[in-house]
N, C-alpha and C. Protein backbone atom coordinates (compact mmCIF):
# COMPACT_ATOMS: atom_id res chain seq x y z
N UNK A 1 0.84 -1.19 0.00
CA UNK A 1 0.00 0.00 0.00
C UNK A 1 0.88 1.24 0.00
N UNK A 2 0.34 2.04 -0.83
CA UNK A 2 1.41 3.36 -0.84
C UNK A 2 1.09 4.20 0.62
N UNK A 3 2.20 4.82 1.33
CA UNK A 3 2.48 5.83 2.25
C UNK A 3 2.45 4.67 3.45
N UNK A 4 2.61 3.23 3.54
CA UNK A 4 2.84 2.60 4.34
C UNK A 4 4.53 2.22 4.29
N UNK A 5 4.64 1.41 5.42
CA UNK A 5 6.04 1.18 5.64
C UNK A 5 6.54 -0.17 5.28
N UNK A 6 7.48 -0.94 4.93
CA UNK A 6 7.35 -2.26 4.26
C UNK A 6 8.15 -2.85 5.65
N UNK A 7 8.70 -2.27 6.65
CA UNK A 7 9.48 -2.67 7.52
C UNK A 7 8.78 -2.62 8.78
N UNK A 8 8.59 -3.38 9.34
CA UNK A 8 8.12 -3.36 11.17
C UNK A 8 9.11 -3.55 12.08
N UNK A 9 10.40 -2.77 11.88
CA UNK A 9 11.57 -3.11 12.80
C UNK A 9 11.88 -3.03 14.33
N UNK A 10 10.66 -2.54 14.45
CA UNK A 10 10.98 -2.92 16.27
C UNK A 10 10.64 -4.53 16.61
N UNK A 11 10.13 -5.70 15.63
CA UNK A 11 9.38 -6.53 16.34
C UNK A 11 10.36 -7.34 15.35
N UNK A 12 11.22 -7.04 14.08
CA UNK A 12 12.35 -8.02 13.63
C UNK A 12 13.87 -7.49 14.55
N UNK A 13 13.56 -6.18 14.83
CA UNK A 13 15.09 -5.83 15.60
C UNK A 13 15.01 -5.81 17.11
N UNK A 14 14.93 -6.75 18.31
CA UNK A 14 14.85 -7.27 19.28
C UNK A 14 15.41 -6.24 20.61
N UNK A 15 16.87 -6.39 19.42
CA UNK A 15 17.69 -5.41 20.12
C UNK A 15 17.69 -3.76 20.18
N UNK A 16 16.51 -3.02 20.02
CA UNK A 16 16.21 -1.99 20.03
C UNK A 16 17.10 -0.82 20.63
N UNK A 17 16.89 -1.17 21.92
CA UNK A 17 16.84 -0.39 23.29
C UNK A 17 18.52 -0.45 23.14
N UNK A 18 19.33 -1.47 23.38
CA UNK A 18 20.67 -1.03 22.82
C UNK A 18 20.91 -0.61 21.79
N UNK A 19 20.10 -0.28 20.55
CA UNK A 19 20.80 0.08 19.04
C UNK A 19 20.74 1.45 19.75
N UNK A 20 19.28 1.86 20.43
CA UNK A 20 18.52 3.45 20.66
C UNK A 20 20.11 4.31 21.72
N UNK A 21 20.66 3.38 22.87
CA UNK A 21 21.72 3.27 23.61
C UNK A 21 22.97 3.81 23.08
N UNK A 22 23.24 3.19 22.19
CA UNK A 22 24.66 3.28 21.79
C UNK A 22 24.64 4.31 20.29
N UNK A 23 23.35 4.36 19.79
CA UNK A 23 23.84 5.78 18.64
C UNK A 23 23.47 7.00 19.68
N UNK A 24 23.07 7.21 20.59
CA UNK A 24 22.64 7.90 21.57
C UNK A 24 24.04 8.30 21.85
N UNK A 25 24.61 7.46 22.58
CA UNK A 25 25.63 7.53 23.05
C UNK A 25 26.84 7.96 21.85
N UNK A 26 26.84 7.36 20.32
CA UNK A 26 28.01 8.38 19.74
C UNK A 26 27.30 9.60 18.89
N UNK A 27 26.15 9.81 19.05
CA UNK A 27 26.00 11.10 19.07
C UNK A 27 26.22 12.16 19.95
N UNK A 28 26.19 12.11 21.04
CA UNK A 28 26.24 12.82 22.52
C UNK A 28 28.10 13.58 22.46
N UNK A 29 28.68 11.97 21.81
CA UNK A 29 30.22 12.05 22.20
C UNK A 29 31.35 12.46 21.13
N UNK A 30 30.26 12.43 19.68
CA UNK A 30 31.14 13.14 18.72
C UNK A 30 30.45 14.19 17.76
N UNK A 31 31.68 14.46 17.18
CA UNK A 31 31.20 15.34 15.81
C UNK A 31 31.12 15.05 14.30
N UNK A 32 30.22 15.41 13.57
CA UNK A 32 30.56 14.86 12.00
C UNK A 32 31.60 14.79 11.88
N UNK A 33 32.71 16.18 11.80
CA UNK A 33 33.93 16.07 11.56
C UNK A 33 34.61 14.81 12.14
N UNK A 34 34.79 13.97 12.93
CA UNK A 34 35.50 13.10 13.40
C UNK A 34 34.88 11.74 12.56
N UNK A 35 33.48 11.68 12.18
CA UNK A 35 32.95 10.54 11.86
C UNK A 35 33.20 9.78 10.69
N UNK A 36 33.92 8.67 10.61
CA UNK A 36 34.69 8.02 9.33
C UNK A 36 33.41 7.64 8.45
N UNK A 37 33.50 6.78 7.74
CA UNK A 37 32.66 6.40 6.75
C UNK A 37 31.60 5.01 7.00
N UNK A 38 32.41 4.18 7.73
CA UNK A 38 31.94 3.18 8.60
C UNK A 38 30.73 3.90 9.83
N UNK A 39 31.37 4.67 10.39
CA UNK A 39 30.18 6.12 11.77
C UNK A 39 28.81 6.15 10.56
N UNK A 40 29.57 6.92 9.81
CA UNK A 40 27.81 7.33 8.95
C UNK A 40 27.23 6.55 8.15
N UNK A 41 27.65 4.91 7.82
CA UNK A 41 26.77 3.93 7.35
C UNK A 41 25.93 3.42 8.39
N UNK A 42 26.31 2.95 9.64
CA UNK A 42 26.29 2.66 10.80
C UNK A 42 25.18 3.85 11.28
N UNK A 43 24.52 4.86 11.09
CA UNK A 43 24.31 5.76 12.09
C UNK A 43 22.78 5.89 11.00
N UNK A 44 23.34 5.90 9.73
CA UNK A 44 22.20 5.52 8.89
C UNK A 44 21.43 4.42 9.06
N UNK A 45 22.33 3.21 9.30
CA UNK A 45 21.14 1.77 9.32
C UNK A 45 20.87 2.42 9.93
N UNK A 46 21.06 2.60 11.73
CA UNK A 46 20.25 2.88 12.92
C UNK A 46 19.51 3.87 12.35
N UNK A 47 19.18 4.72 11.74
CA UNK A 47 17.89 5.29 11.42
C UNK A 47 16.98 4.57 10.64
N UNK A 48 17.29 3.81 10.39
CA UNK A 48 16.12 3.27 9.32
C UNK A 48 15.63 1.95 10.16
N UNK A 49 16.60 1.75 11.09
CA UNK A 49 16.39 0.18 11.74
C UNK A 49 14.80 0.88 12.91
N UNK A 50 15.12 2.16 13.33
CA UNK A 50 14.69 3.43 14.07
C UNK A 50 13.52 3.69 13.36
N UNK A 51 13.04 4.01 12.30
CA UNK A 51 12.24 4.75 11.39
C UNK A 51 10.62 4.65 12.30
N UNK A 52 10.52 3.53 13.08
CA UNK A 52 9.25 4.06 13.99
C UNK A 52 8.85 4.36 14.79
N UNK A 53 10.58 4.42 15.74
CA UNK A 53 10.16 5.32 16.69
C UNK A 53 10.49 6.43 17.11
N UNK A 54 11.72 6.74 15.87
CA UNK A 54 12.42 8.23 15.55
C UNK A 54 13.02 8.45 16.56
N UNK A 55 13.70 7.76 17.30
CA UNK A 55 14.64 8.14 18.90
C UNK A 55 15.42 8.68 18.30
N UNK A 56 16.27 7.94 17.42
CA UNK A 56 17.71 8.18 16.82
C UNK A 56 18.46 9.52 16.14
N UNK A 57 16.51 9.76 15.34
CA UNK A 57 16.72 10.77 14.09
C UNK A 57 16.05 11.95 15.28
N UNK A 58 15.81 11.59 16.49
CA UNK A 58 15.70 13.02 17.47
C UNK A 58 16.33 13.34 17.93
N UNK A 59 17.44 12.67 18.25
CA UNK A 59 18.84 13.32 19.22
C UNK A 59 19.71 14.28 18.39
N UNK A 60 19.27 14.24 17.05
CA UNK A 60 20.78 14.93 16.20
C UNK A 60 20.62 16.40 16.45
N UNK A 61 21.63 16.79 16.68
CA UNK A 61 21.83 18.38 16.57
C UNK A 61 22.26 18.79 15.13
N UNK A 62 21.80 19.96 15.04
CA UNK A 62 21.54 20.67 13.41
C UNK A 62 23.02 19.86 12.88
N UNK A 63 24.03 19.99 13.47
CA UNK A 63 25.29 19.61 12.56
C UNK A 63 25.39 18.04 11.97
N UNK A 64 24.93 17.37 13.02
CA UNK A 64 24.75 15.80 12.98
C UNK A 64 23.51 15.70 11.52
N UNK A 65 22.50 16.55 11.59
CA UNK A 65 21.45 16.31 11.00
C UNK A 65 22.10 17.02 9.53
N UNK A 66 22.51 17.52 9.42
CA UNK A 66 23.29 18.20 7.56
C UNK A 66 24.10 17.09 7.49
N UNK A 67 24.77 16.85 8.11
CA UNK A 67 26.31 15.61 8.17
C UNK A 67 25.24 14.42 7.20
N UNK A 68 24.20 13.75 8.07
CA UNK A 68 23.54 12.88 7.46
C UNK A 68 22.60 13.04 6.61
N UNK A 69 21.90 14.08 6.30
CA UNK A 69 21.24 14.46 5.17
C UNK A 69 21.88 14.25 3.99
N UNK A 70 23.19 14.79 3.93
CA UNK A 70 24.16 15.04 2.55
C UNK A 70 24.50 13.30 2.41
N UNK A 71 24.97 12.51 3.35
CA UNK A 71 25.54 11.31 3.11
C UNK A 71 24.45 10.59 2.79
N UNK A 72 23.10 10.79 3.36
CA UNK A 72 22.06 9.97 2.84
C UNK A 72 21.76 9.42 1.37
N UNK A 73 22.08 10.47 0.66
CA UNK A 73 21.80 10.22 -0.71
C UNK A 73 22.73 9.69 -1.34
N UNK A 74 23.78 9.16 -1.25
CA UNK A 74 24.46 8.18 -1.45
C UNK A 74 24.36 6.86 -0.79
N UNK A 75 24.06 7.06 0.73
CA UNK A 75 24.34 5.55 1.61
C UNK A 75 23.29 5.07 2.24
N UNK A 76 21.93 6.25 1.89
CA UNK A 76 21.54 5.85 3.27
C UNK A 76 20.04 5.73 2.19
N UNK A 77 19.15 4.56 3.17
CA UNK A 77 17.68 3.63 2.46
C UNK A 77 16.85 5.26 2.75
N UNK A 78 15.68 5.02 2.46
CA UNK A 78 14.41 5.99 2.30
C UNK A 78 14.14 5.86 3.57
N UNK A 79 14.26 4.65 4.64
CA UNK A 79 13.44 4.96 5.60
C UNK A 79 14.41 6.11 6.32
N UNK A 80 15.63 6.50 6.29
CA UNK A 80 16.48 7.03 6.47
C UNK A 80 16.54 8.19 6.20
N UNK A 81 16.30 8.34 5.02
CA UNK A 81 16.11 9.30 4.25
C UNK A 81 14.61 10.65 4.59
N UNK A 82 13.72 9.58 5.01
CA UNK A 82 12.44 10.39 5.20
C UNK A 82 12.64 11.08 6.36
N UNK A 83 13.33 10.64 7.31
CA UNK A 83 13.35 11.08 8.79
C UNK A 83 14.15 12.35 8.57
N UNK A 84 15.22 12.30 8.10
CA UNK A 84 16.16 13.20 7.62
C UNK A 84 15.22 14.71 6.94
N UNK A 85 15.00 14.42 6.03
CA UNK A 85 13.67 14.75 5.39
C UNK A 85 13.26 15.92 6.20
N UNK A 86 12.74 15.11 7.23
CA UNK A 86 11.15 15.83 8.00
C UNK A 86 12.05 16.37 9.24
N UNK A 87 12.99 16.65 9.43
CA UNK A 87 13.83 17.36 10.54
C UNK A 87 14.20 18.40 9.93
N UNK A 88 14.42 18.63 8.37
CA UNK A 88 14.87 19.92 7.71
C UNK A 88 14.49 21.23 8.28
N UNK A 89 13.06 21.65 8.47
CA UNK A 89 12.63 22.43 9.03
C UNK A 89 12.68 23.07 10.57
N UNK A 90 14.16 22.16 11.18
CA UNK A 90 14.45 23.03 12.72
C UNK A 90 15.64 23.62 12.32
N UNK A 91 15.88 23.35 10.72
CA UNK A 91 17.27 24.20 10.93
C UNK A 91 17.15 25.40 10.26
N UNK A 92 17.96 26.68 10.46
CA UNK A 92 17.97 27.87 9.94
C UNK A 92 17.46 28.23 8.06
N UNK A 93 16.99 28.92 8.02
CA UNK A 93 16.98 29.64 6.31
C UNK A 93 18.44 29.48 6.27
N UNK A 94 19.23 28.50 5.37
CA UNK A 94 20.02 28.85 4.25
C UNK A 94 20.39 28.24 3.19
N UNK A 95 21.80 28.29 2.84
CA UNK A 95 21.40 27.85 1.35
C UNK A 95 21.14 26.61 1.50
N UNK A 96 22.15 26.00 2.71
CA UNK A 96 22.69 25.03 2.63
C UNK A 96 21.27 24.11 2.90
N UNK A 97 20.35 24.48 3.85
CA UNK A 97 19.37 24.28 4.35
C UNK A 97 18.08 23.93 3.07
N UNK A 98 18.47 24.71 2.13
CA UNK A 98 17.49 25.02 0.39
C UNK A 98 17.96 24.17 -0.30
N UNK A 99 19.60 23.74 -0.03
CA UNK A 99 19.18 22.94 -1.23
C UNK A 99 19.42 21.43 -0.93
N UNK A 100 19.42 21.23 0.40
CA UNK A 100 18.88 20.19 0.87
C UNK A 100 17.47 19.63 0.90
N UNK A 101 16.80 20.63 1.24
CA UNK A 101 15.19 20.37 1.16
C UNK A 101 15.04 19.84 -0.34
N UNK A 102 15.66 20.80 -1.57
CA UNK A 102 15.67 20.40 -3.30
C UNK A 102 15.61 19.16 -3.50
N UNK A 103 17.27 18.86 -3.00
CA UNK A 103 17.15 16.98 -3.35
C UNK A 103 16.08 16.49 -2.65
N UNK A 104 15.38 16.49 -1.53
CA UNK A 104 14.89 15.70 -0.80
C UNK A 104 12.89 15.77 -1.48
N UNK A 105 12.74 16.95 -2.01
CA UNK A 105 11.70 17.34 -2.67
C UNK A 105 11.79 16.45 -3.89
N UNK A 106 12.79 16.36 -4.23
CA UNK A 106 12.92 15.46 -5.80
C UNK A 106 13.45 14.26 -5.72
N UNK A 107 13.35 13.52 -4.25
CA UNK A 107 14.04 12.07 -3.86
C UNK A 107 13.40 10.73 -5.31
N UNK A 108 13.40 10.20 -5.58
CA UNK A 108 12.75 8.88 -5.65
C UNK A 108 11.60 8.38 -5.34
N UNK A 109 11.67 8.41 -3.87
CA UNK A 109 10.71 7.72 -3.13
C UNK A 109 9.57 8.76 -2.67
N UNK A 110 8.03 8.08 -2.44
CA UNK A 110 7.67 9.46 -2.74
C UNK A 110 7.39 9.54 -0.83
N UNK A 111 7.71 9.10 -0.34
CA UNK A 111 7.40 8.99 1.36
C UNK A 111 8.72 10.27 1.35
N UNK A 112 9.30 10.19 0.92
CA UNK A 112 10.57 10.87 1.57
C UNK A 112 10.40 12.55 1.00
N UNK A 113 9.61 12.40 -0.50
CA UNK A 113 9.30 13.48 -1.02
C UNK A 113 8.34 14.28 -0.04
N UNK A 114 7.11 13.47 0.23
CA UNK A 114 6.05 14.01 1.06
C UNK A 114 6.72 14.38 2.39
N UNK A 115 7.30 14.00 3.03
CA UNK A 115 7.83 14.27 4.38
C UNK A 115 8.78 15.40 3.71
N UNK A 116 9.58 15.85 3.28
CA UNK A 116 10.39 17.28 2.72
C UNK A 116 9.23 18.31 2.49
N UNK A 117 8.51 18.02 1.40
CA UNK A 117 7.30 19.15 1.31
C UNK A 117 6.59 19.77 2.46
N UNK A 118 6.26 18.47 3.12
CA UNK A 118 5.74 19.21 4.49
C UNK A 118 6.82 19.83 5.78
N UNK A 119 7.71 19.43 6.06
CA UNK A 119 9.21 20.34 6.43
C UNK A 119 9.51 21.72 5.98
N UNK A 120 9.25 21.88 4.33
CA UNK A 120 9.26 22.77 3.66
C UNK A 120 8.18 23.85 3.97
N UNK A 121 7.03 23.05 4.48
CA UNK A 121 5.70 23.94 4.44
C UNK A 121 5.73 24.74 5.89
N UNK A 122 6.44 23.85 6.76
CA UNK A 122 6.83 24.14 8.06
C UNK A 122 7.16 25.15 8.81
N UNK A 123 9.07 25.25 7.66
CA UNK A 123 9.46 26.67 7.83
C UNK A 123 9.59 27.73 6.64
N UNK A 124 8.13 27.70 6.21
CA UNK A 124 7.88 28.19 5.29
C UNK A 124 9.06 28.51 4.02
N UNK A 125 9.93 27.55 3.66
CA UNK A 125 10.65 27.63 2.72
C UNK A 125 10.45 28.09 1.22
N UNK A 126 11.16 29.25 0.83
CA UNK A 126 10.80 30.16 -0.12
C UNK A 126 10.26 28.99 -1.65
N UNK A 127 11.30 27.91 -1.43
CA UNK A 127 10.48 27.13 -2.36
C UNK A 127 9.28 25.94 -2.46
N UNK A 128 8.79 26.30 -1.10
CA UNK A 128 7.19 25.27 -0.78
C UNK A 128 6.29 25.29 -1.65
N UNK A 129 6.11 26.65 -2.33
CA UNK A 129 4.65 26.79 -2.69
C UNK A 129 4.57 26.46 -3.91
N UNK A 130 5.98 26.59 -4.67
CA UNK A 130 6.29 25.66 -5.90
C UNK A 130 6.41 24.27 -5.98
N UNK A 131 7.51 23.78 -5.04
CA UNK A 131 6.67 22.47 -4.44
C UNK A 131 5.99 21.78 -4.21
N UNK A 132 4.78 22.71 -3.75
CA UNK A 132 3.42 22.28 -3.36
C UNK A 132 2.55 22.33 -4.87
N UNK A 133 2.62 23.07 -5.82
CA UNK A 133 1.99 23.02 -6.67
C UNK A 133 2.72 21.96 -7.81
N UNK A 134 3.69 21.50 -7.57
CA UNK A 134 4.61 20.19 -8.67
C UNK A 134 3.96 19.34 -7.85
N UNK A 135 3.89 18.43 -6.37
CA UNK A 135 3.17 17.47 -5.82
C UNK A 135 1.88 17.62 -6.27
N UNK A 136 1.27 18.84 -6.58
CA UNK A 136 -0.43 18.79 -6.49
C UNK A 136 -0.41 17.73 -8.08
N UNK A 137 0.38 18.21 -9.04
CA UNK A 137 0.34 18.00 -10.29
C UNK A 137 0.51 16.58 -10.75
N UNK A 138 1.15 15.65 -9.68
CA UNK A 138 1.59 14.49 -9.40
C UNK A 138 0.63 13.24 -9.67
N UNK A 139 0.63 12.36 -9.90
CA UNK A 139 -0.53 11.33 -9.76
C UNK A 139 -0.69 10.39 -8.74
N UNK A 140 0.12 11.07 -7.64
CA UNK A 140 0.24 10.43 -6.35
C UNK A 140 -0.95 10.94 -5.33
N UNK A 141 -1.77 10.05 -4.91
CA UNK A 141 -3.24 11.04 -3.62
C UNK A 141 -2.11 11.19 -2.32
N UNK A 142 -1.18 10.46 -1.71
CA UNK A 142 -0.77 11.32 -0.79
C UNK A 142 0.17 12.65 -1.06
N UNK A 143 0.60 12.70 -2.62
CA UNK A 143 0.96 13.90 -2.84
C UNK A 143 -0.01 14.76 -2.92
N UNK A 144 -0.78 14.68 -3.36
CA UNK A 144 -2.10 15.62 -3.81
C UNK A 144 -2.80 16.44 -2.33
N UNK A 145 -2.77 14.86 -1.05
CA UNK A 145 -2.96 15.67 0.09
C UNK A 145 -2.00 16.66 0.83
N UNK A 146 -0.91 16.22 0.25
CA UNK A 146 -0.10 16.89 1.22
C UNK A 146 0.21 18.24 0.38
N UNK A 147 -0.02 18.53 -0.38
CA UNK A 147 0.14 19.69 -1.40
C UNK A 147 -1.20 20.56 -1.06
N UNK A 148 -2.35 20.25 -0.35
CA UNK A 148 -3.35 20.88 -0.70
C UNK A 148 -3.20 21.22 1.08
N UNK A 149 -2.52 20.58 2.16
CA UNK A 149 -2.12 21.21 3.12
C UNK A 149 -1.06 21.83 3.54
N UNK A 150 -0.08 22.11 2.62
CA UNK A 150 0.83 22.80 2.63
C UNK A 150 -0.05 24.01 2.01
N UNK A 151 -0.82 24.19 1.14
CA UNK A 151 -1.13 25.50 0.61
C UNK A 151 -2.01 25.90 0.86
N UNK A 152 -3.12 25.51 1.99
CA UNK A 152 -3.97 25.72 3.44
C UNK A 152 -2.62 26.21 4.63
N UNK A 153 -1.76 25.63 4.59
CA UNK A 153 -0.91 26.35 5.64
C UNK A 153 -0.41 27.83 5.47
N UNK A 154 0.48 27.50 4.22
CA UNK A 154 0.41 28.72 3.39
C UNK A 154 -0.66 30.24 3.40
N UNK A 155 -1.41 29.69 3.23
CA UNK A 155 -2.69 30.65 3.20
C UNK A 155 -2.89 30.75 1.61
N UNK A 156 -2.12 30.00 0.87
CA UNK A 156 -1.54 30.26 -0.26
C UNK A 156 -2.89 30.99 -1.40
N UNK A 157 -2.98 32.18 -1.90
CA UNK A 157 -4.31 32.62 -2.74
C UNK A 157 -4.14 31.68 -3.92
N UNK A 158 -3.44 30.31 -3.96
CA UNK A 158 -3.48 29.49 -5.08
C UNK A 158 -4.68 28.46 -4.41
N UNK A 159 -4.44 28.43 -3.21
CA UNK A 159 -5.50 27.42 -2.21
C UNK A 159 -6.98 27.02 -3.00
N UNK A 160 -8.07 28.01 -3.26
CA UNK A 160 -9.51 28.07 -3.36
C UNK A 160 -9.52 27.22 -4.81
N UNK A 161 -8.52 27.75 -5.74
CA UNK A 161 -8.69 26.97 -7.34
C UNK A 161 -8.02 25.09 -7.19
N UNK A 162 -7.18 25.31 -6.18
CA UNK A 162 -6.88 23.70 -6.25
C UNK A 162 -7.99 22.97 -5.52
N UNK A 163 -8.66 23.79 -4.71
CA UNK A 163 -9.96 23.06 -3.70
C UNK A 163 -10.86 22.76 -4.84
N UNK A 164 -11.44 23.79 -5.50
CA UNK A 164 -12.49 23.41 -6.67
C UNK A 164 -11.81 22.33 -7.43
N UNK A 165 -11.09 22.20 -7.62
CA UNK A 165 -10.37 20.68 -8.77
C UNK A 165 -10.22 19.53 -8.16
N UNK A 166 -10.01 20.22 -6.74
CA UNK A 166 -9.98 18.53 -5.73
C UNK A 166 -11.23 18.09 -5.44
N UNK A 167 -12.19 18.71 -5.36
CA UNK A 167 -13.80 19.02 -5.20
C UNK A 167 -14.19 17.73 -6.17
N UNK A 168 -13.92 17.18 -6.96
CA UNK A 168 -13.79 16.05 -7.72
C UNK A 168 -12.75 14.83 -8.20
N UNK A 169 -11.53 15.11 -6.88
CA UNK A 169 -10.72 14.19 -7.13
C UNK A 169 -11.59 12.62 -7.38
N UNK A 170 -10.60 12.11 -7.89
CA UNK A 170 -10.73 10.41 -8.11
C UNK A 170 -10.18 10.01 -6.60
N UNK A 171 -9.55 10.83 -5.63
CA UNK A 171 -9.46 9.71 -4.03
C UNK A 171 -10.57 10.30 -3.42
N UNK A 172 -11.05 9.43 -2.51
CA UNK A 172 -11.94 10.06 -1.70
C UNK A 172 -11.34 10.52 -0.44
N UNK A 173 -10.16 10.37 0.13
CA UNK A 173 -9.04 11.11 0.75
C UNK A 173 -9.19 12.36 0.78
N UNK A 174 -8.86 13.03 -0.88
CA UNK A 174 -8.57 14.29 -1.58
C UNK A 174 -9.85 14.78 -1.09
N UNK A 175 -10.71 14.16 -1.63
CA UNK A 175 -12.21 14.51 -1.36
C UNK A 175 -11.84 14.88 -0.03
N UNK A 176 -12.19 14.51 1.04
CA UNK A 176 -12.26 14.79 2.27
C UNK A 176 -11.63 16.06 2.50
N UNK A 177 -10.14 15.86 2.51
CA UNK A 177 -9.34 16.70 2.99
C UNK A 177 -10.26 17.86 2.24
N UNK A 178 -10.33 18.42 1.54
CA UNK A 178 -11.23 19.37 0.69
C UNK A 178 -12.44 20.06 1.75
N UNK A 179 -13.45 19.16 2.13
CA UNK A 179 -14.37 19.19 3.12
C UNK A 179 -13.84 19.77 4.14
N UNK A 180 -12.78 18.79 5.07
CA UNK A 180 -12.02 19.35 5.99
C UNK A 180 -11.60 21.26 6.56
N UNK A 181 -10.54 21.20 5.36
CA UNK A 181 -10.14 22.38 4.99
C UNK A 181 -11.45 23.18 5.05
N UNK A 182 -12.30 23.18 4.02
CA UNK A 182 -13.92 24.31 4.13
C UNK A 182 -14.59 24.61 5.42
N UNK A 183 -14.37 23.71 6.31
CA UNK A 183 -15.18 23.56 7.25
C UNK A 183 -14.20 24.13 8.54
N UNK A 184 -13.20 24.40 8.08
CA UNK A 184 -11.83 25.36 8.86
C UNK A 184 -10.96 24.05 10.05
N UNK A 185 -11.27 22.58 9.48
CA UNK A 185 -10.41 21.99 10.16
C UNK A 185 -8.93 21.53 9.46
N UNK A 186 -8.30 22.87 9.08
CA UNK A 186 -6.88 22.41 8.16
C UNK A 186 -6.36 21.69 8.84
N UNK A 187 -5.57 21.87 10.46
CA UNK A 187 -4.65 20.65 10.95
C UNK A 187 -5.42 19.64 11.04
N UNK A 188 -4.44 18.67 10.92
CA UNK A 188 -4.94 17.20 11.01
C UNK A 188 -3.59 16.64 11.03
N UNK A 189 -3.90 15.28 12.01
CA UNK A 189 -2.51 14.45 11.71
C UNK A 189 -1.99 13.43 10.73
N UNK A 190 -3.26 13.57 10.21
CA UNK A 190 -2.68 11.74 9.00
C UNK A 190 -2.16 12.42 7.70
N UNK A 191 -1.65 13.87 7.47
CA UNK A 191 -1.42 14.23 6.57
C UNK A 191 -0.21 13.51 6.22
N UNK A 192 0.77 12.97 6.98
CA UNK A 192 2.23 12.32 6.68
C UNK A 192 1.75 10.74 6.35
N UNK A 193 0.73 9.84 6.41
CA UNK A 193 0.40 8.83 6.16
C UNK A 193 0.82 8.03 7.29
């Protein structure tokens, strides 16, 4: 099923509570700069081994979290990737910050896409609302939702013409969210799936 997870790793990975332990622990005790190549394959599984209960991908401080953003896209799986993703938005406006969100807006996978867009929508990143209107355009319904609440967050005056077009989507999701939104209940939580 799309926007589900193909992995249930707390109930194949036993050993949790020590994986959660010990990246805990070399996050606390180092810096990207020190971290070899073996550190950030290693720090990646544990995020993805992590991906449901996000301990791992919560401890990072902004530096830890760019360190693994950038290496992700070479080393690191989607479930990895998404978490990464959806943390973009505690770090500052810059470039470095823009054009991270870019790749992650234009990932592959579209879990990892949707989790950036909404990051993007977050801290209102100068390029969301373009974003939001390339996902709307998509033939994906959790893109379509998450595009039509990013530009309800927005306030975006593009908002009212994508509501009338969703007003007849083919999901009944889209549908909803549509209703939702009219009826002034924009937040909601299942927007990330």
């Amino acid at each position: 099923m799309e926007g589900s997870h193909p992995h249930d790793w707390p109930d194949e990975y036993p050993q949790l509570e020590e994986l959660h332990g010990a990246a805990a622990e070399v996050l606390r005790l180092t810096l990207p700069t020190v971290w070899d190549s073996r550190t950030v394959e290693e720090l990646l599984e544990s995020l993805s081994i992590d991906n449901e209960a996000e301990f791992i991908a919560d401890q990072l401080s902004q530096e830890q979290l760019v360190a693994l953003a950038k290496a992700s896209f070479d080393l690191g799986n989607d479930e990895a990737r998404w978490q990464l993703a959806s943390r973009l938005s505690q770090l500052p406006e810059t470039e470095e910050r823009e054009s991270l969100l870019t790749r992650f807006l234009n990932d592959e996978d579209e879990y990892v896409r949707r989790r950036a867009l909404l990051a993007a929508g977050e801290c209102r990143s100068p390029q969301v609302e373009r974003a939001a209107l390339k996902a709307w355009r998509s033939d994906e319904e959790y893109q379509r939702l998450v595009a039509l609440h990013v530009l309800w967050q927005l306030k975006s005056p593009r908002l009212e013409h994508h509501l009338e077009i969703a007003e007849t989507d083919s999901s009944e999701f889209v549908r909803k969210r549509v209703r939702e939104i009219r009826l002034g209940q924009g937040e909601y939580e299942s927007v990330d799936g």
